[in-house]
N, C-alpha and C. Protein backbone atom coordinates (compact mmCIF):
# COMPACT_ATOMS: atom_id res chain seq x y z
N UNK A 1 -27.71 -8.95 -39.11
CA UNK A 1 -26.84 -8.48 -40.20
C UNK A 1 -25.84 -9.58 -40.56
N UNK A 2 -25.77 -9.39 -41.63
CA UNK A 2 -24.86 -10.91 -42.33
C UNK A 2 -23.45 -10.29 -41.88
N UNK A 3 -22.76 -11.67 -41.21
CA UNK A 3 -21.27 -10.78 -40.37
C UNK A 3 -20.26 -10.63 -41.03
N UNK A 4 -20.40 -10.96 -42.87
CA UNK A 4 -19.41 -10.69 -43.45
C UNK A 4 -18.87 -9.10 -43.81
N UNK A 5 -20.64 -8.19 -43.44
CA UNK A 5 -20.72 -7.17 -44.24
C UNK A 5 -20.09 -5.88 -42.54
N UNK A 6 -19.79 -5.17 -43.51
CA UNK A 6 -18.94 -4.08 -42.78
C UNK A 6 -19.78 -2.97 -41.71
N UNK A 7 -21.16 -2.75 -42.65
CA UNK A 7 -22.08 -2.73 -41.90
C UNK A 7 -23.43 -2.65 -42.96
N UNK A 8 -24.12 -1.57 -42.85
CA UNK A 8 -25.80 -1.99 -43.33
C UNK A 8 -25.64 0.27 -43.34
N UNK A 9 -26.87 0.72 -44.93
CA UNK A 9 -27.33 1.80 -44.95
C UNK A 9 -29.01 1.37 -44.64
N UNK A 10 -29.33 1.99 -43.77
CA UNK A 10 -30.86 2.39 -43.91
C UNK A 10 -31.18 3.32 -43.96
N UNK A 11 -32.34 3.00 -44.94
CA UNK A 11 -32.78 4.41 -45.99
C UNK A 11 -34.04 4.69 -45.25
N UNK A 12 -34.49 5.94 -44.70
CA UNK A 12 -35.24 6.34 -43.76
C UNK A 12 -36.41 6.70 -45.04
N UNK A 13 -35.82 7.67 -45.81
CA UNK A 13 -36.87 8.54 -46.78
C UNK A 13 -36.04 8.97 -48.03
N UNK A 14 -36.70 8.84 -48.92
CA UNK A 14 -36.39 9.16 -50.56
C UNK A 14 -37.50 10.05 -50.90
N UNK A 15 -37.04 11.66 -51.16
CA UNK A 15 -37.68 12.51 -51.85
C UNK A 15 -37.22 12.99 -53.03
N UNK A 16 -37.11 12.82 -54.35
CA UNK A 16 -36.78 13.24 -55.76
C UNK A 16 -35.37 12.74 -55.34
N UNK A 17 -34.13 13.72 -55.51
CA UNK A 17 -32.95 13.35 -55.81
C UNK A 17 -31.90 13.38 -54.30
N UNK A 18 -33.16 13.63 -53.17
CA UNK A 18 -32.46 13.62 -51.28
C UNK A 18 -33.18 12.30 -51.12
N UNK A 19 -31.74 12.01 -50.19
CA UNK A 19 -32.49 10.49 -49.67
C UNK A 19 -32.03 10.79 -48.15
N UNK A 20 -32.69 10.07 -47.09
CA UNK A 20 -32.13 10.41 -45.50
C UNK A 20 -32.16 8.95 -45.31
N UNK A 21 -30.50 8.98 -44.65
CA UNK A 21 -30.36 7.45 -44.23
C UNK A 21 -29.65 7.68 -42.62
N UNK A 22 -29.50 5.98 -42.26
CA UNK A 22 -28.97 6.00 -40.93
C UNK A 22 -27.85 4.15 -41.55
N UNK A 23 -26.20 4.86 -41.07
CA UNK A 23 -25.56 3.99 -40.89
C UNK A 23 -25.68 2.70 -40.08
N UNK A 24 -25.66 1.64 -39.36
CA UNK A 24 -25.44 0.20 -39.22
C UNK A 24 -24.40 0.39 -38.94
N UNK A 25 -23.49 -0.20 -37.88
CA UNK A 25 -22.69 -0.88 -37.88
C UNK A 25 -22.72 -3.00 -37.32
N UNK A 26 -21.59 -3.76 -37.72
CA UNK A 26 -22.39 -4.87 -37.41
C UNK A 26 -22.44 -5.25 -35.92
N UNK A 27 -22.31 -4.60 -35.00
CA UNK A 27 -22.66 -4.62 -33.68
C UNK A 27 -23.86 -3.86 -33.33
N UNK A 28 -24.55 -3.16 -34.21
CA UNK A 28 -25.62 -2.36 -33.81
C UNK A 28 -25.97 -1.02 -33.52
N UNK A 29 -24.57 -0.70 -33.37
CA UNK A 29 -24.38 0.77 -33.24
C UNK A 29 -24.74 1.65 -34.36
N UNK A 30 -24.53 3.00 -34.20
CA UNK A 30 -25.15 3.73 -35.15
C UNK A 30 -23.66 4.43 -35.89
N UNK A 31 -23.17 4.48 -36.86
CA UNK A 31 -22.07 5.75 -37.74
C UNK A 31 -22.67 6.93 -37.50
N UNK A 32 -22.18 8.04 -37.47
CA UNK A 32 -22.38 9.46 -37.66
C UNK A 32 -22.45 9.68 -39.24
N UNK A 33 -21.26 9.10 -39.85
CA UNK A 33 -20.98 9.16 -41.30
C UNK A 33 -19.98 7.96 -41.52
N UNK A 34 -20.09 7.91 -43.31
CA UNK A 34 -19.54 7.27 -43.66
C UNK A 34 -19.01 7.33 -45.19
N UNK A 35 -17.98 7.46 -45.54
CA UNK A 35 -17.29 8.12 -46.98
C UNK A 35 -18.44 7.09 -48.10
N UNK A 36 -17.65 6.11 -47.73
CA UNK A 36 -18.52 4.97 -48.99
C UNK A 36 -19.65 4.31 -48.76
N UNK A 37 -20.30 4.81 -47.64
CA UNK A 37 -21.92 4.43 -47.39
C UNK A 37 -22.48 5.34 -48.22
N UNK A 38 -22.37 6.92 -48.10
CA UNK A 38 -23.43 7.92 -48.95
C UNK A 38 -23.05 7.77 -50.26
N UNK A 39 -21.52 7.38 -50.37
CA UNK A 39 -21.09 7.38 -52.09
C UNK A 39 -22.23 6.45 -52.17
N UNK A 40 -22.15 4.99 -51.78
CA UNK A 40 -23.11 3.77 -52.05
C UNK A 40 -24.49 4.43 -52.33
N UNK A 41 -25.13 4.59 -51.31
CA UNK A 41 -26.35 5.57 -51.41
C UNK A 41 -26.84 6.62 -52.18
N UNK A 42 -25.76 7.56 -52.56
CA UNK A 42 -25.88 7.94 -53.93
C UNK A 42 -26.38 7.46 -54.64
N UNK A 43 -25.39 6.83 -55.21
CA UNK A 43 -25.32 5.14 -56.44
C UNK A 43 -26.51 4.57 -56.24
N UNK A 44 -27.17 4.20 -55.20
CA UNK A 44 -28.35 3.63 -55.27
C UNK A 44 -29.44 4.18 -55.85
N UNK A 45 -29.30 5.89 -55.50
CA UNK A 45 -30.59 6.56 -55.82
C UNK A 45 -30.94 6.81 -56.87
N UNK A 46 -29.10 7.56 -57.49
CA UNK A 46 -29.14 7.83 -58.82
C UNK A 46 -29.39 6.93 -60.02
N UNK A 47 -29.27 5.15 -59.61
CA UNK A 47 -29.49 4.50 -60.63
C UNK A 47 -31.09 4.62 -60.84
N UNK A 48 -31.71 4.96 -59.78
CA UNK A 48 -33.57 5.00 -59.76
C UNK A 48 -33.73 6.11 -60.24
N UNK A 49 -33.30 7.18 -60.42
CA UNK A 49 -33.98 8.49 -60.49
C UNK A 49 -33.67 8.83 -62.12
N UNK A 50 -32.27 8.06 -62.42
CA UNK A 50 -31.68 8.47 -63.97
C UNK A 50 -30.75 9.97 -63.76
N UNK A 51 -30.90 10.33 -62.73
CA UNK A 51 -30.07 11.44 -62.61
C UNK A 51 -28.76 11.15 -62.20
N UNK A 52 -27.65 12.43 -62.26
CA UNK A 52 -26.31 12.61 -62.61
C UNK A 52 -26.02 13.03 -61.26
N UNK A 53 -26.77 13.37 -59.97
CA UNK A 53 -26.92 13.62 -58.71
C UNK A 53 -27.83 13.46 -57.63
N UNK A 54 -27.24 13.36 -56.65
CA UNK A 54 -27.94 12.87 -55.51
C UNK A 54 -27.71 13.39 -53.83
N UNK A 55 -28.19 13.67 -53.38
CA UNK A 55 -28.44 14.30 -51.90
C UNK A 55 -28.25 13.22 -51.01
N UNK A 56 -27.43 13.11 -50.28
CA UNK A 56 -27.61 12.06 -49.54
C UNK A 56 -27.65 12.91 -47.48
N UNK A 57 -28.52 12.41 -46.87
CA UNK A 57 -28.78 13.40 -45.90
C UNK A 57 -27.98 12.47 -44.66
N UNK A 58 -27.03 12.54 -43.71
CA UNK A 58 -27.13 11.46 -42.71
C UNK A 58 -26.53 12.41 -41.64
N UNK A 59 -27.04 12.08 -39.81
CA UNK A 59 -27.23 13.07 -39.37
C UNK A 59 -27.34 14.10 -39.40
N UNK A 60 -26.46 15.37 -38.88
CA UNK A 60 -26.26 16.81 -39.54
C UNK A 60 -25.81 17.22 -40.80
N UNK A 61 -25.15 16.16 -41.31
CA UNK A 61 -24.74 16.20 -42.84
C UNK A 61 -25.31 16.32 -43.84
N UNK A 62 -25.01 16.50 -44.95
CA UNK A 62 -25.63 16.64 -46.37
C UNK A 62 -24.09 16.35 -47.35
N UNK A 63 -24.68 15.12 -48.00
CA UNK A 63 -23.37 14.70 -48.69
C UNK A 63 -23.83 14.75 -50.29
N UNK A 64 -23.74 15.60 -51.12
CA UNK A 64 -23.61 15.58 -52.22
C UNK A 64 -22.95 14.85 -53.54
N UNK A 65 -23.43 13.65 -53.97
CA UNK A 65 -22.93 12.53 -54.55
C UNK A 65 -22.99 13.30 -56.42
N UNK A 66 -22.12 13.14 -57.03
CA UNK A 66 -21.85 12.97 -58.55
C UNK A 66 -21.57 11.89 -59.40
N UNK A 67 -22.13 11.67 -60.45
CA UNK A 67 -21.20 10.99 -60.91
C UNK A 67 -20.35 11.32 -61.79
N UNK A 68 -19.19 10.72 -61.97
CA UNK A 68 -17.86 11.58 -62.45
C UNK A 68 -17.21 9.92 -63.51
N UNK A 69 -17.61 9.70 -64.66
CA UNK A 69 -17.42 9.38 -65.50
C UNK A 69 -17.32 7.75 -65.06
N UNK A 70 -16.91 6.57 -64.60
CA UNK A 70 -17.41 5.91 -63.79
C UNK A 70 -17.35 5.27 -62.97
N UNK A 71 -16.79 6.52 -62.35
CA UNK A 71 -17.05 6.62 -60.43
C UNK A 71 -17.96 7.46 -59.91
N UNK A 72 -17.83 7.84 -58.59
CA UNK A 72 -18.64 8.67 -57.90
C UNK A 72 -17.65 9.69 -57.08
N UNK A 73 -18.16 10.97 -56.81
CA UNK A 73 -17.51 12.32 -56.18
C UNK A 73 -18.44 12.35 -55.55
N UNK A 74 -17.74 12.79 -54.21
CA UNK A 74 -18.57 13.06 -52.90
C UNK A 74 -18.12 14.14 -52.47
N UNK A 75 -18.88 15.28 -51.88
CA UNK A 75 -18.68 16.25 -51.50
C UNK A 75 -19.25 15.97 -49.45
N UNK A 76 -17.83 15.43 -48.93
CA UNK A 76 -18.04 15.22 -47.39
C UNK A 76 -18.15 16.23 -46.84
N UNK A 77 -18.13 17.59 -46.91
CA UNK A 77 -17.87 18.60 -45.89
C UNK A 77 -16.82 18.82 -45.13
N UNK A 78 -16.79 19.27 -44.01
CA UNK A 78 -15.63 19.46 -43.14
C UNK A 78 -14.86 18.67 -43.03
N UNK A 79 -13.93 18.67 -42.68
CA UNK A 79 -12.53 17.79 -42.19
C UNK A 79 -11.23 18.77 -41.57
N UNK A 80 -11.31 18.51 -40.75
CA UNK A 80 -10.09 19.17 -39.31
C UNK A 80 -9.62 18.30 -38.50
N UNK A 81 -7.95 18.48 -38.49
CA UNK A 81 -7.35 18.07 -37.16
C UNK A 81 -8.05 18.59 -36.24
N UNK A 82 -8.09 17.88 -34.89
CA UNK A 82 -8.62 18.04 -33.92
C UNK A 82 -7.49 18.46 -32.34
N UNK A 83 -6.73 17.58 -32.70
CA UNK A 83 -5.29 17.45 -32.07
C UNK A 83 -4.27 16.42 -32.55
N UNK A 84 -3.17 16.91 -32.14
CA UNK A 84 -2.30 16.00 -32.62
C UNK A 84 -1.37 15.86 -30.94
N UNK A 85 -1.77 14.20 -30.69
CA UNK A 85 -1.30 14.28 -29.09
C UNK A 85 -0.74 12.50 -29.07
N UNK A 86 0.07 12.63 -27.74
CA UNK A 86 0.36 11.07 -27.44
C UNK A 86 -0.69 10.10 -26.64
N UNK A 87 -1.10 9.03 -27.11
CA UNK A 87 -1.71 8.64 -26.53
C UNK A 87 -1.55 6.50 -26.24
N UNK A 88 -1.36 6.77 -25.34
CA UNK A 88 -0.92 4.92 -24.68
C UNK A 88 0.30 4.54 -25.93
N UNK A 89 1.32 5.99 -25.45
CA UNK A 89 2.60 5.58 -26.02
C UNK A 89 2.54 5.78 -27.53
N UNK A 90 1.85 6.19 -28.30
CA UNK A 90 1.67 6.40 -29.66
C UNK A 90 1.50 8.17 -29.91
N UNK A 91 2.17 8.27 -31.04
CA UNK A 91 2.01 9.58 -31.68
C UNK A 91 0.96 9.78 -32.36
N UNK A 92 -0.47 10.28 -32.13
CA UNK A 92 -1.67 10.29 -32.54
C UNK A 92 -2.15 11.42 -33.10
N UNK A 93 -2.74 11.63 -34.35
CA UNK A 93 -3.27 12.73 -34.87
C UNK A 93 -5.02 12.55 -35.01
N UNK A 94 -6.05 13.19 -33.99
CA UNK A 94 -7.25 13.05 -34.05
C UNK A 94 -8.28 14.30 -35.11
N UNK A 95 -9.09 13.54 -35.76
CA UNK A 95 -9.35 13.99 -36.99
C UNK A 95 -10.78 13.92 -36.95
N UNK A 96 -11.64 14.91 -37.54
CA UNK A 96 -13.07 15.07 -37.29
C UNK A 96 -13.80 15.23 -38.84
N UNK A 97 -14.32 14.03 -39.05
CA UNK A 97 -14.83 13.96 -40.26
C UNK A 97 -15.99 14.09 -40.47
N UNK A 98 -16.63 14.40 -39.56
CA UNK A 98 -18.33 14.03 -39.26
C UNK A 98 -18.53 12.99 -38.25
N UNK A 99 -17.91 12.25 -37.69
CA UNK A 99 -17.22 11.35 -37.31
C UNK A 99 -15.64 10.99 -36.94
N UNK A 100 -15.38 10.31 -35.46
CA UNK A 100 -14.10 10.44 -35.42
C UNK A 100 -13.07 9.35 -35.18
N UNK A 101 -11.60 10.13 -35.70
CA UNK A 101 -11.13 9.28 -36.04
C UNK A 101 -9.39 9.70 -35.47
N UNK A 102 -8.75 8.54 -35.29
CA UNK A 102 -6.97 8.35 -34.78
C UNK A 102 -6.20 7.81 -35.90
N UNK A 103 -5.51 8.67 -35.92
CA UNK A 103 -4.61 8.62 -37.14
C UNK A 103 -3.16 8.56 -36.72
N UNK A 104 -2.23 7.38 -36.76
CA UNK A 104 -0.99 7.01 -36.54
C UNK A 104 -0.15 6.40 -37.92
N UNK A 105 0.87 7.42 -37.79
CA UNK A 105 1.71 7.27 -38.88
C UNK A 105 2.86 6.32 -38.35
N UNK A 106 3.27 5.27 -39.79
CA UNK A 106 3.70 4.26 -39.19
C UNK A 106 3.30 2.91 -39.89
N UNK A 107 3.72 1.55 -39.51
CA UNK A 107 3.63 0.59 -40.37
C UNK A 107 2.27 0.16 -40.20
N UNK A 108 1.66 0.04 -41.67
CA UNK A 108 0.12 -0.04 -41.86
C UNK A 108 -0.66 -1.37 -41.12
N UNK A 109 0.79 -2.57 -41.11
CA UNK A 109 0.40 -4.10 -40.82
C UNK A 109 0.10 -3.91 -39.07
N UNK A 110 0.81 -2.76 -38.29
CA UNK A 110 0.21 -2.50 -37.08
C UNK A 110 -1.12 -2.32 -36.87
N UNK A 111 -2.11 -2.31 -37.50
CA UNK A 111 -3.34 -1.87 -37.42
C UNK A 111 -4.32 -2.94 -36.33
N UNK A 112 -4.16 -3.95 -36.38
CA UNK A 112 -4.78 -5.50 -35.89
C UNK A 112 -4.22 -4.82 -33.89
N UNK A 113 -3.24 -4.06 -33.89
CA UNK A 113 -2.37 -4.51 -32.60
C UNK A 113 -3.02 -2.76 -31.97
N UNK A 114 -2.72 -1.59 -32.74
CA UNK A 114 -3.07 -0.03 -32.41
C UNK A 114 -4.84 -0.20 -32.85
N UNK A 115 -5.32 -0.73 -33.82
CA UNK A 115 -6.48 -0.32 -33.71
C UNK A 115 -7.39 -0.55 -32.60
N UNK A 116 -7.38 -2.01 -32.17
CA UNK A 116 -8.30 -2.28 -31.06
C UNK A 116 -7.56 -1.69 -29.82
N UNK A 117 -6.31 -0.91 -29.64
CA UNK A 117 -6.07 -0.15 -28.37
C UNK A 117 -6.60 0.98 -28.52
N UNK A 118 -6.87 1.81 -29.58
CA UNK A 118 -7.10 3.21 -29.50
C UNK A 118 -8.51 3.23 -29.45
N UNK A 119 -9.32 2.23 -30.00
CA UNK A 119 -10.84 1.79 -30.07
C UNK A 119 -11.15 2.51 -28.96
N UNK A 120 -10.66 1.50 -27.62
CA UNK A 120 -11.58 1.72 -26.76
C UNK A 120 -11.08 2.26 -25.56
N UNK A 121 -9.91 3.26 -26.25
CA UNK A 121 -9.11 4.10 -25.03
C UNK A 121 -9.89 5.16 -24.83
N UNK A 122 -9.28 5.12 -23.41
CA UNK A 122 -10.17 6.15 -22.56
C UNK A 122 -10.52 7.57 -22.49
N UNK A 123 -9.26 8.45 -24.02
CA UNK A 123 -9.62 9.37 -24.44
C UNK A 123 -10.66 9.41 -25.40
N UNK A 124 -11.37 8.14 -26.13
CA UNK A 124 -12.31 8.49 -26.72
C UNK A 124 -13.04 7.50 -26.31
N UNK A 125 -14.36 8.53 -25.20
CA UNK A 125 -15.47 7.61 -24.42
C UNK A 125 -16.35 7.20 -25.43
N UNK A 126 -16.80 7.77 -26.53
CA UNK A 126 -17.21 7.12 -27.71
C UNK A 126 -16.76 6.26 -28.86
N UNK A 127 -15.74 5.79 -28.36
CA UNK A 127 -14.79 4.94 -28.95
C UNK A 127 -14.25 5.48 -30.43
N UNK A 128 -13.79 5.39 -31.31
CA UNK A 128 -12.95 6.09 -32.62
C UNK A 128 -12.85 5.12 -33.51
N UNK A 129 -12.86 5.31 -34.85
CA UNK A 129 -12.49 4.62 -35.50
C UNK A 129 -10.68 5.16 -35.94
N UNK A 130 -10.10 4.15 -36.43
CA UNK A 130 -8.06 4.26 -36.05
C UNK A 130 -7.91 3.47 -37.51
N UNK A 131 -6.78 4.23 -37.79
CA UNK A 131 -5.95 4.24 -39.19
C UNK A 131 -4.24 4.33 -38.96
N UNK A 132 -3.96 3.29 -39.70
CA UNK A 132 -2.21 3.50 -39.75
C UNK A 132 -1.80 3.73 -41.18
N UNK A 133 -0.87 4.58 -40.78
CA UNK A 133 -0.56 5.67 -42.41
C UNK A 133 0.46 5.25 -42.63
N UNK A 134 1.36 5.12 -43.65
CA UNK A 134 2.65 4.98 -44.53
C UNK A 134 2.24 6.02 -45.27
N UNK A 135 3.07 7.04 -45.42
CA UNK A 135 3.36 7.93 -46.25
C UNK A 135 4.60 7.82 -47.56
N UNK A 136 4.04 7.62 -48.76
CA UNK A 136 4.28 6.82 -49.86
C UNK A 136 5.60 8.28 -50.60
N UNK A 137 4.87 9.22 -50.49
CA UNK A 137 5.24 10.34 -51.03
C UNK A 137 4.43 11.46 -51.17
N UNK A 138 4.92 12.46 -51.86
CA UNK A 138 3.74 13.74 -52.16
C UNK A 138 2.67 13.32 -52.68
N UNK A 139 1.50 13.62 -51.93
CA UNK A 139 0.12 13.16 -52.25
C UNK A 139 -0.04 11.25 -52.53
N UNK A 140 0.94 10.46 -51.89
CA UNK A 140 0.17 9.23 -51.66
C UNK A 140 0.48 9.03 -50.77
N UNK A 141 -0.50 8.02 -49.79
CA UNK A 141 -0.34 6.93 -48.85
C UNK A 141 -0.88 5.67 -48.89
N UNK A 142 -0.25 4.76 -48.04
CA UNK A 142 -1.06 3.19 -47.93
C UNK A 142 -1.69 3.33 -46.40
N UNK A 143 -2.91 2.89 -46.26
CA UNK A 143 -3.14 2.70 -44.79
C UNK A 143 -4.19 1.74 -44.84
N UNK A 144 -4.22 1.21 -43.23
CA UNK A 144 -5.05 0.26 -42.92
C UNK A 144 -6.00 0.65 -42.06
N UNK A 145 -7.38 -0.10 -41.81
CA UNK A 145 -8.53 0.59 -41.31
C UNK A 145 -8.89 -0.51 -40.32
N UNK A 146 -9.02 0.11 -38.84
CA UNK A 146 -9.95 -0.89 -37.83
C UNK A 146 -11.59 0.10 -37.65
N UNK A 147 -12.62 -0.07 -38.14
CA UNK A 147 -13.45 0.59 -37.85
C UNK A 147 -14.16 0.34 -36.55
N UNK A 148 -14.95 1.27 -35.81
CA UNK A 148 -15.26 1.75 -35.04
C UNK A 148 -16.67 0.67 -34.70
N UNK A 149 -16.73 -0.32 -34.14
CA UNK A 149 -17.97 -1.60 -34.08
C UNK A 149 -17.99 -2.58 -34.96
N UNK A 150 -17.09 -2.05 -36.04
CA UNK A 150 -16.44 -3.27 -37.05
C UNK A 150 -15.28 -4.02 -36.57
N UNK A 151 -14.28 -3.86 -36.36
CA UNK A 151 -13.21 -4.03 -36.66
C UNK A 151 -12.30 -3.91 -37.80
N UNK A 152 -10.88 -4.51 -38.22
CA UNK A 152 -10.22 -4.20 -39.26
C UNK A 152 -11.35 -4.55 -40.90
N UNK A 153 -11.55 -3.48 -41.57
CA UNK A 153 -11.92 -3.58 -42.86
C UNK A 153 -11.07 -3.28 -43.81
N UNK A 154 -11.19 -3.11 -45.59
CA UNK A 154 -10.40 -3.48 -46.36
C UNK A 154 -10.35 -1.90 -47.16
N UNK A 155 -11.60 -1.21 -46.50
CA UNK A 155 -11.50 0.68 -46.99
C UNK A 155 -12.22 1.34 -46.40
N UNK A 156 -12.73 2.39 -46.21
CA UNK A 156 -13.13 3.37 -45.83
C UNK A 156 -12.80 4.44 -46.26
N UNK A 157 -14.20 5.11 -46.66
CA UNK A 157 -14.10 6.57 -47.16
C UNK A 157 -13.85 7.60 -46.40
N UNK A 158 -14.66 7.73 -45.20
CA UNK A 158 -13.83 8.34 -44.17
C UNK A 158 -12.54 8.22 -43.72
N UNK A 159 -12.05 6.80 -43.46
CA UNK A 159 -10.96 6.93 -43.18
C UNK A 159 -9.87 7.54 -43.86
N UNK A 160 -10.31 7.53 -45.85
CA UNK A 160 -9.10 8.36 -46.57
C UNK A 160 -9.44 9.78 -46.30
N UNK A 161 -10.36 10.12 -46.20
CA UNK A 161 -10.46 11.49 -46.01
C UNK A 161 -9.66 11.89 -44.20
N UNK A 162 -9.82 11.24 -43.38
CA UNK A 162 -9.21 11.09 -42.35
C UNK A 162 -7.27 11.01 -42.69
N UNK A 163 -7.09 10.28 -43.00
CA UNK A 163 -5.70 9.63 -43.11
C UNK A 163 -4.86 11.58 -44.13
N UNK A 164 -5.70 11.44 -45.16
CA UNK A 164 -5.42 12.57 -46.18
C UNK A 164 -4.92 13.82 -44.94
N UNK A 165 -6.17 14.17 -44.13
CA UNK A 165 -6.06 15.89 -43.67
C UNK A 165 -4.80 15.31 -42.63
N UNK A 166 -4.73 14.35 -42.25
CA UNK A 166 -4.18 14.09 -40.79
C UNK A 166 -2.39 14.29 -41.37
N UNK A 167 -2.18 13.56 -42.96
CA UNK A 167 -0.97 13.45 -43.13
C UNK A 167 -0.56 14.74 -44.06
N UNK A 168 -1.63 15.50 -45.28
CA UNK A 168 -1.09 16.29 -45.87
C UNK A 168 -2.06 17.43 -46.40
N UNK A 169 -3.21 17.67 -45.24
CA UNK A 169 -3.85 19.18 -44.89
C UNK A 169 -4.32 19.86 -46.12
N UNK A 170 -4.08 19.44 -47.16
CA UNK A 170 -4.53 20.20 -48.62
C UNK A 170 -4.03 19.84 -49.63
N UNK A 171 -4.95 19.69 -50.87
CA UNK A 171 -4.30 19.27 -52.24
C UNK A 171 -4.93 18.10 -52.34
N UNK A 172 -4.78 17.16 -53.50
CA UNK A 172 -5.32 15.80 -53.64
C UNK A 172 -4.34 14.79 -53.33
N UNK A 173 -5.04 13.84 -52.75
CA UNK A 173 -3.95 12.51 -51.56
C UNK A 173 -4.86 11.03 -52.65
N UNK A 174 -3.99 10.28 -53.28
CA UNK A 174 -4.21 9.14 -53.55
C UNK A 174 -3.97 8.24 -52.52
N UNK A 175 -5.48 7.50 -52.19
CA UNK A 175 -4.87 6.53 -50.69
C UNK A 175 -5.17 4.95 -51.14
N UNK A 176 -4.23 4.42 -50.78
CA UNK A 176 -4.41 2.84 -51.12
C UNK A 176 -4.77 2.48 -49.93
N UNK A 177 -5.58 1.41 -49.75
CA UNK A 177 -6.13 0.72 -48.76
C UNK A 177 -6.00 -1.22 -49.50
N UNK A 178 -6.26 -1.78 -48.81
CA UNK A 178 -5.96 -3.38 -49.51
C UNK A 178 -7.14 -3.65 -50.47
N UNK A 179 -8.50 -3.01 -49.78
CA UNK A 179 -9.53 -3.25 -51.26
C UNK A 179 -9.79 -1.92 -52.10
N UNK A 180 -8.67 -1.47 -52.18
CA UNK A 180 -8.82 -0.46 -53.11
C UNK A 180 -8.23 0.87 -52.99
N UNK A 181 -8.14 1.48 -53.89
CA UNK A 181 -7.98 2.85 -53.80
C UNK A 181 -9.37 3.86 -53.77
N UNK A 182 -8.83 5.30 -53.12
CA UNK A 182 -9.72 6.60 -53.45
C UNK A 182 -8.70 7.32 -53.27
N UNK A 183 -9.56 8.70 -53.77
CA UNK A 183 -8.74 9.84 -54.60
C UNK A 183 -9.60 11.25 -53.23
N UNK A 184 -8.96 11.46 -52.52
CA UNK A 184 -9.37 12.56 -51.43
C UNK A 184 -9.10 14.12 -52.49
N UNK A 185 -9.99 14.99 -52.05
CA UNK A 185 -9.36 15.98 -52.21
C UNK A 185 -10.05 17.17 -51.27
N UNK A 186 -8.55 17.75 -50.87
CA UNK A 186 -8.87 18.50 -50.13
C UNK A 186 -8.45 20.09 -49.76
N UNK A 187 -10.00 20.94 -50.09
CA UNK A 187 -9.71 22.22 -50.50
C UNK A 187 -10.35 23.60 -49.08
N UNK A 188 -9.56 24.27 -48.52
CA UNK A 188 -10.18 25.38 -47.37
C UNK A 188 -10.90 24.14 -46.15
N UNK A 189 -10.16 23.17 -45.78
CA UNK A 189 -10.64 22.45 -44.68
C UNK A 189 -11.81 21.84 -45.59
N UNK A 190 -12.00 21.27 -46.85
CA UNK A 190 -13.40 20.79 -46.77
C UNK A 190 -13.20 19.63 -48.01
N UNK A 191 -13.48 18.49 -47.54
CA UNK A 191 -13.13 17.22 -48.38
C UNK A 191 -14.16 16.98 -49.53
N UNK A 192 -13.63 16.61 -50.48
CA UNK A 192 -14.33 15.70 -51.73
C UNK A 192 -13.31 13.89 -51.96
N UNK A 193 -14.75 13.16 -51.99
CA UNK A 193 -14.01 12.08 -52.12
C UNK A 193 -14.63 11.20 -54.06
N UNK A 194 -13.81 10.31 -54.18
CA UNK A 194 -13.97 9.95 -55.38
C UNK A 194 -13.69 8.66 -55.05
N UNK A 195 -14.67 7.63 -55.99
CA UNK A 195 -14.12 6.12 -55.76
C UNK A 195 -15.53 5.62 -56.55
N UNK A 196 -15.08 4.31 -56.74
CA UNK A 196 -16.00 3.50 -57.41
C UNK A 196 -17.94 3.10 -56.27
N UNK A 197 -18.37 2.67 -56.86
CA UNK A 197 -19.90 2.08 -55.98
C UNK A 197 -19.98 0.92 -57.35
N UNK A 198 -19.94 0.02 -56.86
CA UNK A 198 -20.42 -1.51 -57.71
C UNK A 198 -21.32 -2.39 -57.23
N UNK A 199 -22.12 -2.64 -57.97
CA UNK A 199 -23.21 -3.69 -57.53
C UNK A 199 -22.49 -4.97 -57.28
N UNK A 200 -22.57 -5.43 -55.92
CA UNK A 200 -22.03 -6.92 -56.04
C UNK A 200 -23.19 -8.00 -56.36
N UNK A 201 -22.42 -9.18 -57.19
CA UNK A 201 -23.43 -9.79 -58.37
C UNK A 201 -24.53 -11.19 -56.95
């Protein structure tokens, strides 16, 4: 895998407008999920099929991709706090997206120093992917992302959907990340995400 890239979708099977994939990460490991992998995957299918929707299948999931004028809406499913506990001296909020994740509120530029501690702490034997939140105001935040066999990246769709339930549990959360923004929304415990998919040239 080229080590610039964050990680890799493989596409198992494409039937009409369902596709079944398996996340990459660039160490080899496998994602459970991923916000802007199925958006991507969407985007991929729907440019082949000509359709306005797309099924995207990855583990137990089923992620329902739109397109929404020109971006993409994702319908992630669940999203729940898990706990909100201390952990190696940090105030930690753990968050279950399909995939999991540590959520510390607090200065975002900490991320390089809390992410690779919470990685591979010993409360999560499957290691976590970790987010540091600034809370901007009602319905925004800035945060930074160390992913989970990646390291620090520049967004994650999970992670806004993560960062969103962990800091403000319902309603729509605009999250800045350094390569970009998405638009979470989140209704009865159950996330929709929104954000661009671009072909890079």
């Amino acid at each position: 895998m080229d080590a610039g890239l964050d990680g890799a979708i493989e596409v198992e099977s494409v039937d009409g407008d369902d596709m079944t994939i398996q996340i990459v990460n660039p160490d080899g490991s496998h994602a459970e999920m991923s916000g802007n992998g199925t958006r991507i995957a969407g985007a991929w299918l729907m440019e082949r099929t000509g359709h306005d929707e797309a099924r995207v299948h990855v583990g137990p999931r089923t992620v329902t991709v739109r397109r929404v004028g020109d971006g993409f809406e994702s319908e992630l499913g669940e999203a729940r706090v898990v706990a909100r506990e201390r952990i190696a001296g940090l105030d930690v909020t753990v968050v279950d997206v399909g995939n999991p994740h540590a959520v510390v509120v607090g200065d975002p530029a900490d991320i390089l120093l809390v992410g690779p501690l919470l990685e591979t702490h010993e409360r999560f034997p499957d290691r976590t992917n970790v987010q540091v939140v600034r809370i901007d105001g009602p319905g925004e935040v800035t945060a930074r992302v160390w992913e989970r066999g990646v390291g620090e990246t520049t967004a994650s769709g999970s992670s806004a959907v993560a960062v969103a339930t962990a800091t403000h549990g319902e309603g729509d959360v605009l999250v800045h990340f350094p390569g970009g923004d998405l638009r979470v929304t989140l209704r009865d415990g159950r996330a929709t995400l929104t954000g661009p998919a671009v072909r890079a040239d």
